[in-house]
Protein backbone atom coordinates (compact mmCIF):
# COMPACT_ATOMS: atom_id res chain seq x y z
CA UNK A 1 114.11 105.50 113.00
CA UNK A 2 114.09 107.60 109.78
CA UNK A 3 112.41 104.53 107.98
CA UNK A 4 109.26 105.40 110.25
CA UNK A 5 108.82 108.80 108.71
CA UNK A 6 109.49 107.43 105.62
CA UNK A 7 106.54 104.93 106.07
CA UNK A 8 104.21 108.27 107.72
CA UNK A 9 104.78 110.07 104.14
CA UNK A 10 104.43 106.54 101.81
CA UNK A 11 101.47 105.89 103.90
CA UNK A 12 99.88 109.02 103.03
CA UNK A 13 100.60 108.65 99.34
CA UNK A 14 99.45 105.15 99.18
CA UNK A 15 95.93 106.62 100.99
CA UNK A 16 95.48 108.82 97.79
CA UNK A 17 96.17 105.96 95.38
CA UNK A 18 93.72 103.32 97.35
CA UNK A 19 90.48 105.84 96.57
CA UNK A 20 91.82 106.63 93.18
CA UNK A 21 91.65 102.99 92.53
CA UNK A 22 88.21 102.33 93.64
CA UNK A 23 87.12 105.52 91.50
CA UNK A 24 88.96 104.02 88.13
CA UNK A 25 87.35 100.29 88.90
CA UNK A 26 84.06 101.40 89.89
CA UNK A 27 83.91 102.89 85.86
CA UNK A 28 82.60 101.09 83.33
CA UNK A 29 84.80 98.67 81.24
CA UNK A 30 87.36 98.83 83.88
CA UNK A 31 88.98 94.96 84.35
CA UNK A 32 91.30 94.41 87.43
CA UNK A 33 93.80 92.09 84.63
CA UNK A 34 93.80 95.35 82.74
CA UNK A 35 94.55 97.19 85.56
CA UNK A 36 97.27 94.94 87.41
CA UNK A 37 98.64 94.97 83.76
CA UNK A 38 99.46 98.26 83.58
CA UNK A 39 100.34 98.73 87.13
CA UNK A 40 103.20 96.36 87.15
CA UNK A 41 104.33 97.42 83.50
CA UNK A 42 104.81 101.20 84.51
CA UNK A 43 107.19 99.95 87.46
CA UNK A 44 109.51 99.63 84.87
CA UNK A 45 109.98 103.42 84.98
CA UNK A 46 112.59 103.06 87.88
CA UNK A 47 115.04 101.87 85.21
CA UNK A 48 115.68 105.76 84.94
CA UNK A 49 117.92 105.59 88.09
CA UNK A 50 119.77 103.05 86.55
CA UNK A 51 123.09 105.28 86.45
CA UNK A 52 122.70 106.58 90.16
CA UNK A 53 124.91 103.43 91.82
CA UNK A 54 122.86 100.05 89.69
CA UNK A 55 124.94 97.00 89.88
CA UNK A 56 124.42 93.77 87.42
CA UNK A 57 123.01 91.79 89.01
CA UNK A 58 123.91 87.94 89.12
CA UNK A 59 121.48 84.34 87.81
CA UNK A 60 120.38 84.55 91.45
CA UNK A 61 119.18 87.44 91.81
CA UNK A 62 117.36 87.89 88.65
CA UNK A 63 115.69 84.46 89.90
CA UNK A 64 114.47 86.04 92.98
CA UNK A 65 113.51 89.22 91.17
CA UNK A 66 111.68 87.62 88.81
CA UNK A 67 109.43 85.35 91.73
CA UNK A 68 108.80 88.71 93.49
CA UNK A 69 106.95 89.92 90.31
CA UNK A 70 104.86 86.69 89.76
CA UNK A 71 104.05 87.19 93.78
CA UNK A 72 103.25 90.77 93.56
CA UNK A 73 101.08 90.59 90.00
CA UNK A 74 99.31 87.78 91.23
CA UNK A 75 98.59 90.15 94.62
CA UNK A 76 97.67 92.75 92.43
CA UNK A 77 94.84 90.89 90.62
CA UNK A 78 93.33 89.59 93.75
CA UNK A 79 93.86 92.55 95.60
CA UNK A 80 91.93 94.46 92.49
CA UNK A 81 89.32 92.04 92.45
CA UNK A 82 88.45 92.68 96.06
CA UNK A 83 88.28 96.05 95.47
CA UNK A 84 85.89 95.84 91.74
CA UNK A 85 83.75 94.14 94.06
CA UNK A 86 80.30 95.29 94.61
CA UNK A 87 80.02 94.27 97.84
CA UNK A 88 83.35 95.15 99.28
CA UNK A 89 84.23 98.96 100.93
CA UNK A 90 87.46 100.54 100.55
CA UNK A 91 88.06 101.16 103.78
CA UNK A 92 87.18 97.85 104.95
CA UNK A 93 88.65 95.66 102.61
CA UNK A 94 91.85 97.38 102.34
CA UNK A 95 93.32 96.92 106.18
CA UNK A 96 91.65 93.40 106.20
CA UNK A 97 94.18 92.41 102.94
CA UNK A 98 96.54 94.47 105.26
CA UNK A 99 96.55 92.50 108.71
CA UNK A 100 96.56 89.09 106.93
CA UNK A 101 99.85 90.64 104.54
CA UNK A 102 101.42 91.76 108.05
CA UNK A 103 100.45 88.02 109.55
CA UNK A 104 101.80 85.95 106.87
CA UNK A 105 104.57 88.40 106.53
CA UNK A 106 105.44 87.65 110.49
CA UNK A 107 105.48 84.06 109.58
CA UNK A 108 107.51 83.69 106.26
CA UNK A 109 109.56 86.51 107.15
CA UNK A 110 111.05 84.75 110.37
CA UNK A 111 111.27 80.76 108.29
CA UNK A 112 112.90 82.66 105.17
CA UNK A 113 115.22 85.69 106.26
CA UNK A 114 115.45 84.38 110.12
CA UNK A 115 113.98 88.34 111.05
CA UNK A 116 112.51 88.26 115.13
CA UNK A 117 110.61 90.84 116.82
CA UNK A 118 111.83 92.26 120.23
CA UNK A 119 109.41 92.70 122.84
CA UNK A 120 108.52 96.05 122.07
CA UNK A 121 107.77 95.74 118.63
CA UNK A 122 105.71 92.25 119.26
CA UNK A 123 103.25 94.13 121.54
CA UNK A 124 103.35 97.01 118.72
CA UNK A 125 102.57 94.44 116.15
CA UNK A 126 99.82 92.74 117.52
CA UNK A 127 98.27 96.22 118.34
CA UNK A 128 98.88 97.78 114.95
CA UNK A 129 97.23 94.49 113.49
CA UNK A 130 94.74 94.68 115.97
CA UNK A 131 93.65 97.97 115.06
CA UNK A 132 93.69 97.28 111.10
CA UNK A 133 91.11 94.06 111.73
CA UNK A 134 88.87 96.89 113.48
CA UNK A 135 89.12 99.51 111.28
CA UNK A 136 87.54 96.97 108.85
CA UNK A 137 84.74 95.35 111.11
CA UNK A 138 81.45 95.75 110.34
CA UNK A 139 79.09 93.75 112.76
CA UNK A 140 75.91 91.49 111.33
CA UNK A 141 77.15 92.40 107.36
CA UNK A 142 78.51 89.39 105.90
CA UNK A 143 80.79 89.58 102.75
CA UNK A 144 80.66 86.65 100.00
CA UNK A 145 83.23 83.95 100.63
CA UNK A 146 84.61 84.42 96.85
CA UNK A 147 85.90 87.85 98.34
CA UNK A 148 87.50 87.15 101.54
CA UNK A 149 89.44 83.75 99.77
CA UNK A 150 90.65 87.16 97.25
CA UNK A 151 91.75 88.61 100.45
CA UNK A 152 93.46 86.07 101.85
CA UNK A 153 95.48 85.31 98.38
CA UNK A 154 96.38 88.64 97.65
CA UNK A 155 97.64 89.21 101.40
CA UNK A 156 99.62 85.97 101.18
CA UNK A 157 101.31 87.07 98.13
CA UNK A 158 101.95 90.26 98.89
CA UNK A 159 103.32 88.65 101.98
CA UNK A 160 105.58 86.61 99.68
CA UNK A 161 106.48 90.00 97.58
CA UNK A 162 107.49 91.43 100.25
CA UNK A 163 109.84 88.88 102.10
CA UNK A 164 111.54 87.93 98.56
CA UNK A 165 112.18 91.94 98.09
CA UNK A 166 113.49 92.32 101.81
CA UNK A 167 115.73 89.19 101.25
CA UNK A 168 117.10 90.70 98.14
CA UNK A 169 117.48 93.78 99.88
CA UNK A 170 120.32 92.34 102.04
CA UNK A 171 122.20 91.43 99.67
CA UNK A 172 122.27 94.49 97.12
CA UNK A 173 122.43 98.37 97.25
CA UNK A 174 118.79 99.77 97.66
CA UNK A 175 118.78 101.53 94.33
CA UNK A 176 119.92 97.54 92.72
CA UNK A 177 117.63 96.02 94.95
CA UNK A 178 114.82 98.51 94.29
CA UNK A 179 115.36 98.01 90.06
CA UNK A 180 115.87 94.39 90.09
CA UNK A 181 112.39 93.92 91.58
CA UNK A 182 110.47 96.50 89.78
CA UNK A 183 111.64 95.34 86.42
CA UNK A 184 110.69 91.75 87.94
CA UNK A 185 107.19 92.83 88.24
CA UNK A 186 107.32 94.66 84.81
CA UNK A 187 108.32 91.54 82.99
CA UNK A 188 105.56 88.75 84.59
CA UNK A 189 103.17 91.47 84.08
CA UNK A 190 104.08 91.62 80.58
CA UNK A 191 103.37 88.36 80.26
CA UNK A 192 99.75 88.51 80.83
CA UNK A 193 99.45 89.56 77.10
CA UNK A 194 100.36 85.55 75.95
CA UNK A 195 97.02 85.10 76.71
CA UNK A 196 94.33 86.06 73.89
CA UNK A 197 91.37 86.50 76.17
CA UNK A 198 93.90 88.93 78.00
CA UNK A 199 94.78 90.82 75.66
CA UNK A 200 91.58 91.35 73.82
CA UNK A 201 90.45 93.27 77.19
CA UNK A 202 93.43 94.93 77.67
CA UNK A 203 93.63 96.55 74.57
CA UNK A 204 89.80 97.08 73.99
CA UNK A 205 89.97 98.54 77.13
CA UNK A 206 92.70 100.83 76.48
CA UNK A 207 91.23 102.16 73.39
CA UNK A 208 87.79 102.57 74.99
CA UNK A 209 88.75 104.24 78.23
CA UNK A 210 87.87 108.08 78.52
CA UNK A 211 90.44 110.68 79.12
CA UNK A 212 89.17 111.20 82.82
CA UNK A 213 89.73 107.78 83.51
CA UNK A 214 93.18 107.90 82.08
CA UNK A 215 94.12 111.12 83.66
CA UNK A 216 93.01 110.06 87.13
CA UNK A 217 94.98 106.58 86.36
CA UNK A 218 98.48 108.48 85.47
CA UNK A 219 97.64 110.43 89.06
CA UNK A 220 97.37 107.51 90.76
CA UNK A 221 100.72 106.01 89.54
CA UNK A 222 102.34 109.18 89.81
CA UNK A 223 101.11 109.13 93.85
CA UNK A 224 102.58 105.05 94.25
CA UNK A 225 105.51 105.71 92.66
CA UNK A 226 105.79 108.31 95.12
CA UNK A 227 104.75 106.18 98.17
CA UNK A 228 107.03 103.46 96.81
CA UNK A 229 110.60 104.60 97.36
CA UNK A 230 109.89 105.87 100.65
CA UNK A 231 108.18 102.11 101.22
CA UNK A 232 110.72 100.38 99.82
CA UNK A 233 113.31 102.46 101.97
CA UNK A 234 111.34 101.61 104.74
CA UNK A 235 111.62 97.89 104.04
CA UNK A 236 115.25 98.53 103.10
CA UNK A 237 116.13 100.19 106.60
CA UNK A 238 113.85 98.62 108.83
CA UNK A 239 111.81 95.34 110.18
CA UNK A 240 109.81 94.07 107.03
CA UNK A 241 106.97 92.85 109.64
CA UNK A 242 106.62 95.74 111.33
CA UNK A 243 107.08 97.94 108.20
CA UNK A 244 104.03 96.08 106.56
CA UNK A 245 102.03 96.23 110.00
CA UNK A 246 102.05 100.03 109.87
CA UNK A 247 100.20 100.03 107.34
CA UNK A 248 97.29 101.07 109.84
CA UNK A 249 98.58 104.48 109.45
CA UNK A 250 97.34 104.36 105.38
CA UNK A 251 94.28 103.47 106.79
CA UNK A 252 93.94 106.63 109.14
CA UNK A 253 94.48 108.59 105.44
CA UNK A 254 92.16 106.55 103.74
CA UNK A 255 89.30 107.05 106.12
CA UNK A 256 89.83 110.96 105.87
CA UNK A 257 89.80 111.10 102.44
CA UNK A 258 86.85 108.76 102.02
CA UNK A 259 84.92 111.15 104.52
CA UNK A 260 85.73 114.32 102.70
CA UNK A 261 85.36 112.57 99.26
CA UNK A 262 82.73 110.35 99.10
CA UNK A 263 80.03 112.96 97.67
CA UNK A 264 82.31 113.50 95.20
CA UNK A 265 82.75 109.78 94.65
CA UNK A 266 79.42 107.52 95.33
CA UNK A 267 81.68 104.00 94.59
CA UNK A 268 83.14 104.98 98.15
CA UNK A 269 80.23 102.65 99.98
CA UNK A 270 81.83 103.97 103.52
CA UNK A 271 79.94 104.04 106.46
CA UNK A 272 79.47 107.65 108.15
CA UNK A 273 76.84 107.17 111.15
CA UNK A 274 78.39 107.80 114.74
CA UNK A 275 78.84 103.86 115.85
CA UNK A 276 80.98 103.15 113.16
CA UNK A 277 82.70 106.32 113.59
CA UNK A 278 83.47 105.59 117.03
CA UNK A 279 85.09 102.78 115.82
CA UNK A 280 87.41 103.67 113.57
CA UNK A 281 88.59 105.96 116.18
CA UNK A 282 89.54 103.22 118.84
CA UNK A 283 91.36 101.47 115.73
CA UNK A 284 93.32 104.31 114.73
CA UNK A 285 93.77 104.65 119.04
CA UNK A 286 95.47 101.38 118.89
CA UNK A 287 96.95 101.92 115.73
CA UNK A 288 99.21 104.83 117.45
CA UNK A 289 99.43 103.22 120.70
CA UNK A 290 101.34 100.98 118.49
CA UNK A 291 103.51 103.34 116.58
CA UNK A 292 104.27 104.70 120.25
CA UNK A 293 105.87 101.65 120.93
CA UNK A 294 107.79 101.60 118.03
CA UNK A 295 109.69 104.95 118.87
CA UNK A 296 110.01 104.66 122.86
């Protein structure tokens, strides 16, 4: 059950990186192409573990590798989207893309790979998921349709990322399977720049950004490459459904953070009164319940 702790300590990295990227979008001039662009282009860092144990890999798995990084940058630019929103809360928005990923991920997961559940970690599931649709709930606000259709792409491709990468997983090394698919990313992000209207605000933006905006960015990809081997170990030792439906614990670490930060950041649109509050706390309740069923 290592892969659990591993998921606690991505979890709490990832929680950092999530109100890091609401600060960078809410700036000025900030594009969610510009930013998925540079997100998937500085996963190509991992190649510096190439010589730890990388094997070459075959036509096949470069295929696959590649589809994982059209799933995932397509994720990413939805998933930013959401977040550039106006309208939309980081700590709402972020475990409702979260329990749709884990649903979709439930269904492709057991089509494409043939992965089940036992009975413990079905009632975990659905309470983990549970908890993640309440953490977000907000009663009598209603949020444009435009964003929840974002949601529901970027969860079911980042559904899709994730079942391709577990599926490549079994039949690699991590440290292969872990390159392959980074680079994969890397490359169809690259390829946002054949498009002129693309690259015109990726560059402008570039040049225009200011150097807190760029040093908080570097921070924040710092933190996910952090919280990325330990996820991708998780996914590499353990159930990728239930892997992706603990992601209620990033939650947990995103609402602390947004409560001790959100003076310090006024893009964090949380909600602080008592009700909601209450809450969060029977979410995070069930979200543990969960995890307790996980480990017993």
């Amino acid at each position: 059950m290592i892969w659990i702790l591993f998921l606690v300590i991505a979890h709490f990295f990832y929680g950092m990186v999530f109100i890091l990227d609401k600060y960078i979008l809410s700036r000025p001039k900030t594009n969610p192409i510009t930013y998925a662009f540079y997100v998937g282009v500085m996963g190509a860092g991992v190649l510096i573990l190439v010589p730890f144990g990388f094997i070459m890999p075959n036509s096949g798995e470069v295929f696959w590798s590649l589809i994982a990084g059209v799933f995932q940058v397509l994720a990413f630019i939805f998933f930013y989207k959401v977040l550039d929103s106006d309208k939309s809360e980081v700590s709402r928005m972020v475990p409702y893309v979260g329990a749709l990923t884990s649903i979709f991920i439930l269904i492709f997961s057991s089509l494409i790979i043939k992965e089940s559940l036992t009975d413990n970690q079905i009632v975990a599931f659905i309470l983990l998921v549970l908890g993640s649709l309440i953490i977000g709930f907000k009663k009598g606000e209603k949020l444009e349709k435009r964003i929840w259709w974002m949601a529901i792409f970027s969860g079911l491709f980042f559904a899709l990322f994730w079942v391709v990468t577990k599926y490549l997983f079994l039949g690699t090394n991590f440290l292969s399977g872990l390159i392959w698919v980074r680079v994969g990313v890397a490359i169809i992000a690259l390829t946002l720049l054949l498009s002129k209207k693309n690259r015109k605000v990726i560059f402008s933006e570039t040049k225009e950004s200011k150097p807190q905006t760029t040093r908080f960015f570097i921070l924040s990809r710092i933190l996910n490459a952090a919280g990325s081997l330990f996820i991708y170990g998780a996914v590499y030792l353990g159930n990728v459904s239930i892997v992706n439906a603990l992601q209620g614990l990033q939650y947990l670490f995103i609402l602390i953070l947004a409560i001790l930060l959100f003076k310090k950041i006024p893009s964090i649109k949380e909600q602080f009164s008592k009700k909601f509050l209450i809450q969060k706390i029977i979410a995070i309740v069930l979200i543990c319940t969960g995890l307790c069923f996980l480990v017993i």
